[in-house]
N, C-alpha and C. Protein backbone atom coordinates (compact mmCIF):
# COMPACT_ATOMS: atom_id res chain seq x y z
N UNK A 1 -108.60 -25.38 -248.25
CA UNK A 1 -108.87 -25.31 -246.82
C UNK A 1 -107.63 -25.71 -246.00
N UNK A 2 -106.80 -26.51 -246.56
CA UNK A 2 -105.83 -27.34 -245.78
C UNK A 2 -104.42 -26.32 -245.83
N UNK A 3 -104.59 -25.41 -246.82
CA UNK A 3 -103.77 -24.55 -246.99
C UNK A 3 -103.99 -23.40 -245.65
N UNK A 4 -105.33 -23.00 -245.95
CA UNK A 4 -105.59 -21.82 -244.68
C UNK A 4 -105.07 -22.30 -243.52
N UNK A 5 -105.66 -23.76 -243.16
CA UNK A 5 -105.24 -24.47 -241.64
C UNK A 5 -104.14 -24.02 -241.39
N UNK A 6 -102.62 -24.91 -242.43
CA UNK A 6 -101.61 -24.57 -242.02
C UNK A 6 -101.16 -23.14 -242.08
N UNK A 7 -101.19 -22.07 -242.80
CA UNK A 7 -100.90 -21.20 -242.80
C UNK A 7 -101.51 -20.65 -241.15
N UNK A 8 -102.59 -20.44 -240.74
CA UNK A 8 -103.30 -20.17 -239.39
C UNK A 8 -102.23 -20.42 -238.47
N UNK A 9 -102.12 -21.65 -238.34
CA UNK A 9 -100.81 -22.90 -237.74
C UNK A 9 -99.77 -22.13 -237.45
N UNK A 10 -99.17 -21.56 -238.56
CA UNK A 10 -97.88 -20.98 -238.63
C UNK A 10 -97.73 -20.17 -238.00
N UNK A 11 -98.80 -19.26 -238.44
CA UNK A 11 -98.78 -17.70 -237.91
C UNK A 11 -98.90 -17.76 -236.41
N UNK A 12 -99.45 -18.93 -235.60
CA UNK A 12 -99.90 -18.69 -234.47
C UNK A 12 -98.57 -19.53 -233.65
N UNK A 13 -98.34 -20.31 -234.37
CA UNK A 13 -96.90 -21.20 -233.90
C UNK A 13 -95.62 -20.53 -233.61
N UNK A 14 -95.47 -19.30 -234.67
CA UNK A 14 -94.39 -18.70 -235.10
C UNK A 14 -94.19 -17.80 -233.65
N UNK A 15 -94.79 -17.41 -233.06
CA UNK A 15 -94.79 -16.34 -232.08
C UNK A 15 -94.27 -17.48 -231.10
N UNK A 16 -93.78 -18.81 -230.75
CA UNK A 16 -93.06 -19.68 -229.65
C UNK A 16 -91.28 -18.51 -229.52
N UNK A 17 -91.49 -18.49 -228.50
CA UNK A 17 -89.66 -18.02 -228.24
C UNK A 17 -89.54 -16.29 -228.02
N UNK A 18 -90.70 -15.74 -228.68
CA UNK A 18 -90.53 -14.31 -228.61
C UNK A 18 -90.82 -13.02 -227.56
N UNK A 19 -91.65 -13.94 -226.68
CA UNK A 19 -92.13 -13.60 -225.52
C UNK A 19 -92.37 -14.83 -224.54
N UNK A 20 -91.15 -15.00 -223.59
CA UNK A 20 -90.95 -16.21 -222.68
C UNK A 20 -92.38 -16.25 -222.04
N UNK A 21 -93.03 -15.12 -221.47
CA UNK A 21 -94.33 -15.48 -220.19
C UNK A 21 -95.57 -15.83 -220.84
N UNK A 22 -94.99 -15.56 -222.45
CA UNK A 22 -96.56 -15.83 -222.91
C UNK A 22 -96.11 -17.55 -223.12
N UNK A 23 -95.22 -17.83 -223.70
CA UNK A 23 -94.95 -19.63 -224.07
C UNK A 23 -95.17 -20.27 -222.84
N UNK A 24 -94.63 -19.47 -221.35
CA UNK A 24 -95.33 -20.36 -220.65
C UNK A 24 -96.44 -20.65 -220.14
N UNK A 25 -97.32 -19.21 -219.92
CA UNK A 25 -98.83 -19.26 -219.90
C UNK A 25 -98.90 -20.17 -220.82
N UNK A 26 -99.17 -20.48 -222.17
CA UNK A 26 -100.03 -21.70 -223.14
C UNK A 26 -99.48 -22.88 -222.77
N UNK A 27 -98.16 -22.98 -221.76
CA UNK A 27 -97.71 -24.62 -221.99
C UNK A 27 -98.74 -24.90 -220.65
N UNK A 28 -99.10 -24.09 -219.64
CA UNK A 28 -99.54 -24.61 -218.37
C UNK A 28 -100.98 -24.70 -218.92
N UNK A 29 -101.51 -23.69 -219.88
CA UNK A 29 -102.72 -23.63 -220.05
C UNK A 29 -103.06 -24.84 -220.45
N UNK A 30 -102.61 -25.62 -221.29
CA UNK A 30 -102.51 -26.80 -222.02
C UNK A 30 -102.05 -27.94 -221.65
N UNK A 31 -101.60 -27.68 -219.78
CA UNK A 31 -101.30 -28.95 -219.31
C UNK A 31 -102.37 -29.69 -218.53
N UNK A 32 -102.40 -31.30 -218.39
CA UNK A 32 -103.89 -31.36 -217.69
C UNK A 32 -103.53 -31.25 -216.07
N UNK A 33 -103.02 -31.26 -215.48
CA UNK A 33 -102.34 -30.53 -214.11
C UNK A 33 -103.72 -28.97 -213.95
N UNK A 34 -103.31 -27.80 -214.89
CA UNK A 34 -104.19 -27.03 -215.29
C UNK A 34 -106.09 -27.57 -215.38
N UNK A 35 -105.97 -28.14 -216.57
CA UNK A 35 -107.48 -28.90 -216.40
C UNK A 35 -107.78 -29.61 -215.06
N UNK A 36 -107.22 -30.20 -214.31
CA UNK A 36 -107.49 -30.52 -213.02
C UNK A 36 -108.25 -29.62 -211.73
N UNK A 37 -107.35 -28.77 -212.30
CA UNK A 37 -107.41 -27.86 -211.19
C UNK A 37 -108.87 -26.99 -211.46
N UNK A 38 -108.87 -27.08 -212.47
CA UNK A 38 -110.08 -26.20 -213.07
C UNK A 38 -111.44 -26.79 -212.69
N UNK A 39 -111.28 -27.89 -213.14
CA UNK A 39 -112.42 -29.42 -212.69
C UNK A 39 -112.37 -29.00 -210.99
N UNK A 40 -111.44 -29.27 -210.52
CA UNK A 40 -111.74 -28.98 -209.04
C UNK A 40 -112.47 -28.09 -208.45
N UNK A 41 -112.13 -26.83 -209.15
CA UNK A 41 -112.46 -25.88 -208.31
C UNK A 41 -114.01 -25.71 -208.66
N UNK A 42 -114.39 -26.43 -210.42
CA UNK A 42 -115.90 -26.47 -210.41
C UNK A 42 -116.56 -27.15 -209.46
N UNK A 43 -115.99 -28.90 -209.36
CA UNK A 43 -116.78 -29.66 -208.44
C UNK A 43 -116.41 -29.81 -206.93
N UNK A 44 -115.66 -28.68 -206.71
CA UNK A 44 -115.78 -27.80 -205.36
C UNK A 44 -116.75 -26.81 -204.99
N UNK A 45 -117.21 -25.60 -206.30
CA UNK A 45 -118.28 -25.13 -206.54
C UNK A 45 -119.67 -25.95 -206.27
N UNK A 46 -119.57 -26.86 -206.72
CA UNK A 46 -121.06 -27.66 -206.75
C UNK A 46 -121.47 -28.65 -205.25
N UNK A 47 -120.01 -28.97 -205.05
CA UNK A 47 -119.76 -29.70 -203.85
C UNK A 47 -120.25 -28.82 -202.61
N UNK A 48 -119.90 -27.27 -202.57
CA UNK A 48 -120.35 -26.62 -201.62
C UNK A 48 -122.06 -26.30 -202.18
N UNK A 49 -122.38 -26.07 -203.00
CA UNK A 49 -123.89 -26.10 -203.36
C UNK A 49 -124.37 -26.78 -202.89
N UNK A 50 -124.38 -28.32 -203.04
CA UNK A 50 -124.48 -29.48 -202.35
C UNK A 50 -125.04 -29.88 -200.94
N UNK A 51 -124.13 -29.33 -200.42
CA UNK A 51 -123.66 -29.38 -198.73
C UNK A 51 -124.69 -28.30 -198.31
N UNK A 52 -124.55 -27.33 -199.18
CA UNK A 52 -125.79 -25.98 -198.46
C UNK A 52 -126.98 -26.28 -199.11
N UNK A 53 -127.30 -26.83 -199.74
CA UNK A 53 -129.08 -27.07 -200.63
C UNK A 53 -129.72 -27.89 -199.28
N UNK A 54 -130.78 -28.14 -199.29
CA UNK A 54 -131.79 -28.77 -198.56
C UNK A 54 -132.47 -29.52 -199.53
N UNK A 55 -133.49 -30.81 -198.79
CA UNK A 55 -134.27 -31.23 -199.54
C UNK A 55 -134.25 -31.67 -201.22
N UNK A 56 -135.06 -31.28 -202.13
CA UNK A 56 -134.84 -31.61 -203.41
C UNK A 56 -133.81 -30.87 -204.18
N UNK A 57 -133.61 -29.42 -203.35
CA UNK A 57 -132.24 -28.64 -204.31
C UNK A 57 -130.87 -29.79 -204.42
N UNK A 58 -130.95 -30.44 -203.39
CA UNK A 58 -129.57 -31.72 -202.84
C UNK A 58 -129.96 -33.15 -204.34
N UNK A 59 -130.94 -33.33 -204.70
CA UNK A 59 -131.43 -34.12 -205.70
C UNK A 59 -131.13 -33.35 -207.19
N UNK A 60 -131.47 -32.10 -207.27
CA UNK A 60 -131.49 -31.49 -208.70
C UNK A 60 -129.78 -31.22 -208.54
N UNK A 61 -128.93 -30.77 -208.16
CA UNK A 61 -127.35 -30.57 -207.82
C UNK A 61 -126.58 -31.56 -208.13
N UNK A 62 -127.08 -33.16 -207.82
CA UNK A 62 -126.56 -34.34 -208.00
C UNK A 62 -126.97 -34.67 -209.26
N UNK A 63 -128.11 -34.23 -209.77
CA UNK A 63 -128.60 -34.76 -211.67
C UNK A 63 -127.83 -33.48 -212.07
N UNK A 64 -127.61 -32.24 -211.84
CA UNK A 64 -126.38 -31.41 -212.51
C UNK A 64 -125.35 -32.23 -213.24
N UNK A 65 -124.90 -32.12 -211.43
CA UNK A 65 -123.52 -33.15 -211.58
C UNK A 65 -123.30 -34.18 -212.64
N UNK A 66 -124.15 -34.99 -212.53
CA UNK A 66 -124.46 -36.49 -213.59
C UNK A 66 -124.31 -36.16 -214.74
N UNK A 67 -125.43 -34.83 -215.12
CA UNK A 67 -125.30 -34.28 -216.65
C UNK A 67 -123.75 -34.25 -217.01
N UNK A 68 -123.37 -33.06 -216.17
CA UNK A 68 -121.91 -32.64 -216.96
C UNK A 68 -120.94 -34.04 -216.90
N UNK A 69 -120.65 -35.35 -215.87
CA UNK A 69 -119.83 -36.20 -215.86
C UNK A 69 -120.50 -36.77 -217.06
N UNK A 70 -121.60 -37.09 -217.64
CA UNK A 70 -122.23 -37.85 -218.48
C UNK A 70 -121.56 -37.24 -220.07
N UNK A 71 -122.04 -35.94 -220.30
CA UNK A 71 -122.10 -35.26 -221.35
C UNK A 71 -120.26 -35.07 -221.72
N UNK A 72 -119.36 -35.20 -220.37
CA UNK A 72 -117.80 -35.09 -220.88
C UNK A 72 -117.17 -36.86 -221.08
N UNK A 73 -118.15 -37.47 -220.86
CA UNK A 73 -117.59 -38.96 -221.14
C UNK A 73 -117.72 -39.34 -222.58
N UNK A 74 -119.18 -38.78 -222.84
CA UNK A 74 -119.62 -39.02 -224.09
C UNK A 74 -118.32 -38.14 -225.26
N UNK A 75 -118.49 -37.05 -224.66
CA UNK A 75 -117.72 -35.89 -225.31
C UNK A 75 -116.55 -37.03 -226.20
N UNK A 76 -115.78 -37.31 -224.66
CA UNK A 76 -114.39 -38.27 -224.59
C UNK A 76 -114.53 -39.28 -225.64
N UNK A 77 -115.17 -39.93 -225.96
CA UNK A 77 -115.82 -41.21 -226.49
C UNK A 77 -116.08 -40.57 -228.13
N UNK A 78 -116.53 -39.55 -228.09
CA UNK A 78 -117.01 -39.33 -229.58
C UNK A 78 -115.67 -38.64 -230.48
N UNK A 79 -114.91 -38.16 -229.57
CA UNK A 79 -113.08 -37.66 -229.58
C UNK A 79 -112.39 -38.62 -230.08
N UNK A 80 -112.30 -39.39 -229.33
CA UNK A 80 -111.77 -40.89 -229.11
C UNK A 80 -111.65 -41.58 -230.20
N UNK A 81 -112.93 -41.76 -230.65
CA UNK A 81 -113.05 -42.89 -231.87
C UNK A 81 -113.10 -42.33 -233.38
N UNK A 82 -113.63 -40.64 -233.36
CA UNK A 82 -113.29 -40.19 -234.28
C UNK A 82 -112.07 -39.97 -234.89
N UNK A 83 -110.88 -40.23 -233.72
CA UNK A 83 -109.48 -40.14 -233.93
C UNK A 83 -108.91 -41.07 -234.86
N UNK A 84 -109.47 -42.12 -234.11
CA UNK A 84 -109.42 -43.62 -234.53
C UNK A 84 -109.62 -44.09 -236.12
N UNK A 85 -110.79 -43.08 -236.57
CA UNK A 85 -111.58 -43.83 -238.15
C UNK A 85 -110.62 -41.93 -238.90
N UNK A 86 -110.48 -41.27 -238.40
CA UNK A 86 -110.05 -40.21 -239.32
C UNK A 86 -108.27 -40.30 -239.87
N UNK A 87 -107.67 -40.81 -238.37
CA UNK A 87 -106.12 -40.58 -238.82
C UNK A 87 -105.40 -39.56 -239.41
N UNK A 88 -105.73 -38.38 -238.73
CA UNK A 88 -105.13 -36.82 -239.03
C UNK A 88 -104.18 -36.58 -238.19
N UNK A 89 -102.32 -36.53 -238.81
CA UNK A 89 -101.62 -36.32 -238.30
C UNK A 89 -101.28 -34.79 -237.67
N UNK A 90 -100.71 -35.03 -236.43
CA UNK A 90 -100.32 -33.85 -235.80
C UNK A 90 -99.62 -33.07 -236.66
N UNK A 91 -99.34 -31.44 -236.21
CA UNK A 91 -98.64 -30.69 -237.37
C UNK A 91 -96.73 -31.22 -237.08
N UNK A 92 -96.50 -31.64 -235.85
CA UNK A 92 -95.16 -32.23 -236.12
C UNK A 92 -95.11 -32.89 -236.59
N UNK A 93 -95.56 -33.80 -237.35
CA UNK A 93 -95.59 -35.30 -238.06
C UNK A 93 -95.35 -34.66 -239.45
N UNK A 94 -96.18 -33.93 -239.74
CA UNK A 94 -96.14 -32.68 -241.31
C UNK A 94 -95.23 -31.80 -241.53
N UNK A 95 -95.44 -31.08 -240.57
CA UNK A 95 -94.33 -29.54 -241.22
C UNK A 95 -93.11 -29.64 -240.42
N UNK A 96 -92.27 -28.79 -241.35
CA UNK A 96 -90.91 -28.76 -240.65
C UNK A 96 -90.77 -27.13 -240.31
N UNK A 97 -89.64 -27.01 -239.24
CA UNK A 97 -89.91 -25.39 -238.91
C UNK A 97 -90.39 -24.84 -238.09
N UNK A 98 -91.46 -25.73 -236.89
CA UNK A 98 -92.37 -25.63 -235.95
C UNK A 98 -91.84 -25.42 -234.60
N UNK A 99 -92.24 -24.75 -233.79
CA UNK A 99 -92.19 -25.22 -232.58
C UNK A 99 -93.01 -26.04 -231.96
N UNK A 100 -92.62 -27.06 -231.22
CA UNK A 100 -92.99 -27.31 -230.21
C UNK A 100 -93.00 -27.73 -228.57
N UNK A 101 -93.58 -27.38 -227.94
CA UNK A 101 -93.20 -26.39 -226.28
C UNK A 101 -93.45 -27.86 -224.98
N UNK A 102 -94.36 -28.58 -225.73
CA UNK A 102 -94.70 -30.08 -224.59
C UNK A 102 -94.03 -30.54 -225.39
N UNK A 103 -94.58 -32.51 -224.60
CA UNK A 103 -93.87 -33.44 -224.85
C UNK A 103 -95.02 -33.88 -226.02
N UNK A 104 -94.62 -34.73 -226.63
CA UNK A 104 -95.15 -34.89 -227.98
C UNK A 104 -96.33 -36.16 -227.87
N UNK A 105 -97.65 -35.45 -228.22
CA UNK A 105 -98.47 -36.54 -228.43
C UNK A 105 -98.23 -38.11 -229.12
N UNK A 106 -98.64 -38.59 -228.83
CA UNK A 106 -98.67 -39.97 -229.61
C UNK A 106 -99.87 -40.76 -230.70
N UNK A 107 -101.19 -39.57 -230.16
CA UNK A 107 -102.14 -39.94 -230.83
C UNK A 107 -102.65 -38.84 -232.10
N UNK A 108 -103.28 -39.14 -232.53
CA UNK A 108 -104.06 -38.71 -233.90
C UNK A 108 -104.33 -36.99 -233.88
N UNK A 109 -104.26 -36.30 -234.71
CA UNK A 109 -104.79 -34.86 -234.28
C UNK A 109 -106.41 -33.98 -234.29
N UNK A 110 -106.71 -34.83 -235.35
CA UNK A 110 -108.36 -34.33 -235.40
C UNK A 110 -109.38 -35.36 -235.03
N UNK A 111 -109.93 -34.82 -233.83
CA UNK A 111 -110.24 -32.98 -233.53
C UNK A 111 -109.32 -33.19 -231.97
N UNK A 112 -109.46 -31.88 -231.41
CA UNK A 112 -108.82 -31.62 -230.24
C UNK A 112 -109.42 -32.65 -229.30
N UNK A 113 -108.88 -32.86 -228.44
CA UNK A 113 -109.73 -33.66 -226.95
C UNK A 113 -109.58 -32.71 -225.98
N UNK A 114 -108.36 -31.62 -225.99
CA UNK A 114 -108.63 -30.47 -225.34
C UNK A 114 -109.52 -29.83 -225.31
N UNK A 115 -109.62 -29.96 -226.59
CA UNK A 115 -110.70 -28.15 -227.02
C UNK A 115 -112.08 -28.97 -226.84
N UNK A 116 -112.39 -29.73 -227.29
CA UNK A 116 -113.43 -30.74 -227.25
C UNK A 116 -114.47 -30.70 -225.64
N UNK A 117 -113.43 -31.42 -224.95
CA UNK A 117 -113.82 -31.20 -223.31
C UNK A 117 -113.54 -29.97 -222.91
N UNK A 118 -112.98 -29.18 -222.81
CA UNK A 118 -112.71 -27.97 -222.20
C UNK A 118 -114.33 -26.97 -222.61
N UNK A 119 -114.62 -27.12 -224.08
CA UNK A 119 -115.53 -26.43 -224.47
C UNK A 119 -116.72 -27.26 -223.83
N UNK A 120 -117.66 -28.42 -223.88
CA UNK A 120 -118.11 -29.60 -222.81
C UNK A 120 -118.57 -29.00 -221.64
N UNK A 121 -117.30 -29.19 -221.08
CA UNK A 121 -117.54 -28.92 -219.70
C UNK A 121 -118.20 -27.38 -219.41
N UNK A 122 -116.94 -26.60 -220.35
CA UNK A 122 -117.57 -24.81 -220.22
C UNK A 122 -119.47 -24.91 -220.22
N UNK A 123 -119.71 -26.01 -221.04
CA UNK A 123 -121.41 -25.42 -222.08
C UNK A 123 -122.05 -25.92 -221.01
N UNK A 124 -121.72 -27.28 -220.28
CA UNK A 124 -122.56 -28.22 -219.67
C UNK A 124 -122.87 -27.17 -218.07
N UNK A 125 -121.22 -26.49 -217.66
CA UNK A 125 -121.69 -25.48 -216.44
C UNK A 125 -122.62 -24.32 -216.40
N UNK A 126 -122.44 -23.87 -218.04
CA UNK A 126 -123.27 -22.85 -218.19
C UNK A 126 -124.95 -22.86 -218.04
N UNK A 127 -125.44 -23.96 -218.47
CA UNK A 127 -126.96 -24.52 -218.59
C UNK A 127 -127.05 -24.38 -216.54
N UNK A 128 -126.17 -24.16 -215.76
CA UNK A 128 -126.10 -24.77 -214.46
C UNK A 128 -126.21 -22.50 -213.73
N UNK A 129 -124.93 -22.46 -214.32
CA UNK A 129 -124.56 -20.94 -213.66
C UNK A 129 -123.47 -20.06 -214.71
N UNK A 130 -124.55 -19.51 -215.32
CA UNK A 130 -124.28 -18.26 -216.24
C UNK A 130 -122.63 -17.63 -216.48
N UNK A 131 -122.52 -17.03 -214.99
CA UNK A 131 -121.12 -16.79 -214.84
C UNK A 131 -120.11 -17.28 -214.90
N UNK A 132 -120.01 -18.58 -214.00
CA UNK A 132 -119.14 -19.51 -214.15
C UNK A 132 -118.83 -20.23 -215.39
N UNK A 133 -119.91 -20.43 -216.25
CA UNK A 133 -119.63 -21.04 -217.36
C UNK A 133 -118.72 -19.85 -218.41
N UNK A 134 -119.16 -19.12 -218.09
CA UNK A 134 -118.58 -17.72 -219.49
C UNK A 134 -117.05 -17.65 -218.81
N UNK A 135 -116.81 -18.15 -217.28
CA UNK A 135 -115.34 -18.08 -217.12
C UNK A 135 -114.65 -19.25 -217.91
N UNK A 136 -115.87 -20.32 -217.69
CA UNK A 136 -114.91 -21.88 -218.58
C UNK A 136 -114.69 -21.46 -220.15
N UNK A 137 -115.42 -20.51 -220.41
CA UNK A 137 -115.78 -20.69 -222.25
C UNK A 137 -114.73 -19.43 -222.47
N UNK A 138 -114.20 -18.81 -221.50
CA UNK A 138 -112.35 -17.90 -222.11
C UNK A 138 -111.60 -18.52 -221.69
N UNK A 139 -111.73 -19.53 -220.20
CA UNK A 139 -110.83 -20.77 -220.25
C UNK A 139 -110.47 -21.70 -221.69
N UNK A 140 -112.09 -22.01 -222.34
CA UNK A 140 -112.07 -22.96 -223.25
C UNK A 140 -110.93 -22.22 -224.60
N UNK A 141 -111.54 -21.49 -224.56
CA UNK A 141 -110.50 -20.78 -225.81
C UNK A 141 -109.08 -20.33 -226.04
N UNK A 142 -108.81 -20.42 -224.49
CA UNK A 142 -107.02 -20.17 -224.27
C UNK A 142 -106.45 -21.65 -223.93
N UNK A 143 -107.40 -22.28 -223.60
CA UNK A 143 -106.95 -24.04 -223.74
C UNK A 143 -106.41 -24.34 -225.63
N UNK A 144 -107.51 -23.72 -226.61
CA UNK A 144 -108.05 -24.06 -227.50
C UNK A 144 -106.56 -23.66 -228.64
N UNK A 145 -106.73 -21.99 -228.12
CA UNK A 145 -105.49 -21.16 -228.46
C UNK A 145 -103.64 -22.04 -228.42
N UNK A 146 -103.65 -22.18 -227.18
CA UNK A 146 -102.48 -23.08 -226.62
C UNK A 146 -102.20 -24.56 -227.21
N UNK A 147 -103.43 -24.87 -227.53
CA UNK A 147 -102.88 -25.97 -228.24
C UNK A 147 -102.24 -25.91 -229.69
N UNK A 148 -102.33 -24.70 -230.23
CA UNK A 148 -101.99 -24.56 -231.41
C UNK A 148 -100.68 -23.72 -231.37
N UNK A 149 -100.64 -23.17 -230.54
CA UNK A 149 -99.50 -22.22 -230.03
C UNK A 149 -98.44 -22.85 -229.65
N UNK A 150 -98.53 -24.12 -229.20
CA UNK A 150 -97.56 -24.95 -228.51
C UNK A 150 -97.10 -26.15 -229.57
N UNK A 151 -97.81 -26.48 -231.00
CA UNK A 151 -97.30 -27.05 -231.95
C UNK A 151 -97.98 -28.38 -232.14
N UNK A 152 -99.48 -28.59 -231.46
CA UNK A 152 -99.90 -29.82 -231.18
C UNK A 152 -100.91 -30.54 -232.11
N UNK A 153 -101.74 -29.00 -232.02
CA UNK A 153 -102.94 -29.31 -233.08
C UNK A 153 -103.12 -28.18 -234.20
N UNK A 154 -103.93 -28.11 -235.59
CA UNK A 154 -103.84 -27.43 -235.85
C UNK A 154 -105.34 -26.49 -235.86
N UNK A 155 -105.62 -25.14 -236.42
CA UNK A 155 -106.30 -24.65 -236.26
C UNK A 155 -107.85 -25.33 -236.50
N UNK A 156 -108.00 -26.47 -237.31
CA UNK A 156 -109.20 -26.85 -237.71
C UNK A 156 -109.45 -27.68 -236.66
N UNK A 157 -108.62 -29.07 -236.63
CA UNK A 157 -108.75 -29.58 -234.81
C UNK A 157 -109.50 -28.82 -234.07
N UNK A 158 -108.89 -27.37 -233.31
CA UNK A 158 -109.20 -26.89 -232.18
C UNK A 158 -110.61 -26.32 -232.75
N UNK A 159 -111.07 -26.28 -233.60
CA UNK A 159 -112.20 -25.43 -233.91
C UNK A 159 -113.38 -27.00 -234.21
N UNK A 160 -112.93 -27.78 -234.89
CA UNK A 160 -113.74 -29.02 -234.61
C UNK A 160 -114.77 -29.61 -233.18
N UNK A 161 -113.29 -29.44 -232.63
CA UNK A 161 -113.21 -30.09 -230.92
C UNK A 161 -114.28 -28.80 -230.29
N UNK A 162 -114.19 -27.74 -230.36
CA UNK A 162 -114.96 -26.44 -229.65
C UNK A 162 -116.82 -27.18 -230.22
N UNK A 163 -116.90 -27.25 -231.79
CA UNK A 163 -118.04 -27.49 -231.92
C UNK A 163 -118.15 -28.75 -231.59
N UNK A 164 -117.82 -30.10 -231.55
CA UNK A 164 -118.11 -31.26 -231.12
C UNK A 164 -118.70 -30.90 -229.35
N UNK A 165 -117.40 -30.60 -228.41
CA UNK A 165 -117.86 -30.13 -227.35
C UNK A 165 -119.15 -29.70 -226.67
N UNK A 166 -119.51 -28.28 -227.51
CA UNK A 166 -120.42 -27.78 -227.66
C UNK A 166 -122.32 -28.24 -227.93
N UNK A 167 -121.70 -28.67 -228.87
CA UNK A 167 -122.86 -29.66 -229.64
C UNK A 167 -123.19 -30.89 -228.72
N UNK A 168 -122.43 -31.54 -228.42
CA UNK A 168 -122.98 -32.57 -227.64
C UNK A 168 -123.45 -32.57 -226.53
N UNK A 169 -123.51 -30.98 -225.74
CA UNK A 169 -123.89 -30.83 -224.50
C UNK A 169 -125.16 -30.14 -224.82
N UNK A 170 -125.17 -29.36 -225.93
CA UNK A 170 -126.45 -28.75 -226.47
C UNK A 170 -127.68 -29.68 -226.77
N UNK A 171 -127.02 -30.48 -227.59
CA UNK A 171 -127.87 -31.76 -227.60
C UNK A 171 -128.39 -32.55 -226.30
N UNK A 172 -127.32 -33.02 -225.42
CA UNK A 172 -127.96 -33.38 -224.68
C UNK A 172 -128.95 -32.68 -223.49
N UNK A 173 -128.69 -31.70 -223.25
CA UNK A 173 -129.35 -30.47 -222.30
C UNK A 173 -130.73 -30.12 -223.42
N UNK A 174 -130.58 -29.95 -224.40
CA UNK A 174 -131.67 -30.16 -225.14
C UNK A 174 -133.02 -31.18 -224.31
N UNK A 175 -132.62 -32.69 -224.42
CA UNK A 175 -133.15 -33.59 -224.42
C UNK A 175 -133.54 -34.09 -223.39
N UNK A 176 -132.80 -33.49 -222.45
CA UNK A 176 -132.21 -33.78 -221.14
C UNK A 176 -133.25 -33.15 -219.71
N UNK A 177 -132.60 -31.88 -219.88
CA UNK A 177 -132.57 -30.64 -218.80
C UNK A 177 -134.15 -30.07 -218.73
N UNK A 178 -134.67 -29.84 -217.63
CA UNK A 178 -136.10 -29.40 -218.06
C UNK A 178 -135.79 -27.82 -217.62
N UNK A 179 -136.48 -27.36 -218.04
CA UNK A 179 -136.68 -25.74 -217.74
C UNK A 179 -136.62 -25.50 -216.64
N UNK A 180 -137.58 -26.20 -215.86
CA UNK A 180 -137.72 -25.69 -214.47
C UNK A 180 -136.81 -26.27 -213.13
N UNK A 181 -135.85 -26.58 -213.97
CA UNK A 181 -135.09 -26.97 -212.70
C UNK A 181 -134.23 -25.69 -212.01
N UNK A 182 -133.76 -26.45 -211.11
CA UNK A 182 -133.00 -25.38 -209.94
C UNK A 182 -131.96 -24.24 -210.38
N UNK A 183 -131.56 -23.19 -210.75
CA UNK A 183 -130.45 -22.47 -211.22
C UNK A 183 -129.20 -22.10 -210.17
N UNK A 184 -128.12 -22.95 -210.46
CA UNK A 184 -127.44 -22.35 -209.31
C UNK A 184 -126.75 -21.35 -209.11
N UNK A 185 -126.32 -20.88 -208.06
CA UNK A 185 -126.06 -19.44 -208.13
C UNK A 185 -124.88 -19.28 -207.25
């Protein structure tokens, strides 16, 4: 398995230098400057929902909200500490031969915290508004892409972090979310 990873790694690493607009699309994609902005423009989305709902739609918009800040903390937290008890070095720490396009992590590599939250947030908007979420979830994957492209993580990371992400918002929207709440639009 550890063989496929890196080989994946390579193949996707190897393409740094050969096409300048694509290395810089993945370095911005992969910067949190980028994730910021993305976050914004969701809880600008919701923020104007907000402001225009009446009555209890202004109550179900704010338990939205809660969900997804709730479900990407946890996300953060289950990232976090798994880093902590696994100790899976980045592929610069390993291979020689690599590019890499940022500045160099300092922490652990498996699983992504990119791909992790990026996928999170995508699942947690989607349970909210259909569309918007399917924009976060090709966001999530060119976040996901870029991190491997840029020399950071390797292919199992980013595919870890997508299902951790995922899963923990499933789970909680599971447990969580009732059917009949408000759909926003």
């Amino acid at each position: 398995m550890l063989n496929i990873n890196t080989r994946i790694f390579e193949f996707i690493n190897n393409a740094v230098g050969y096409y300048r607009p694509l290395d810089i699309i993945f370095i911005v994609a992969t910067s949190y400057i980028t994730l910021l902005i993305v976050g914004g423009i969701v809880a600008g989305y919701f923020g104007n929902a907000f402001l225009r709902a009446k009555g209890e739609g202004r109550g179900i918009i704010l338990k939205h909200s809660m969900f997804i800040t709730a479900t990407l903390f946890v996300t953060y937290v289950v990232v976090a500490v798994t880093k902590i008890f696994v100790h899976y070095p980045r592929p610069f720490s390993t291979l020689t031969n690599l590019h890499v396009l940022i500045t160099l992590p300092n922490d652990y590599s498996f699983p992504s915290g990119h791909a992790a939250l990026t996928m999170a947030f995508a699942t947690a908007v989607y349970f909210y508004n259909k569309q918007l979420g399917t924009v976060l979830f090709a966001f999530a994957f060119v976040v996901g892409l870029a991190r491997i492209y840029v020399g950071v993580h390797y292919p199992l990371d980013v595919g870890v972090g997508f299902l951790l992400g995922f899963g923990i918002v499933k789970l909680f929207g599971h447990f969580l979310i009732k059917k009949e709440t408000l759909k926003l639009q």
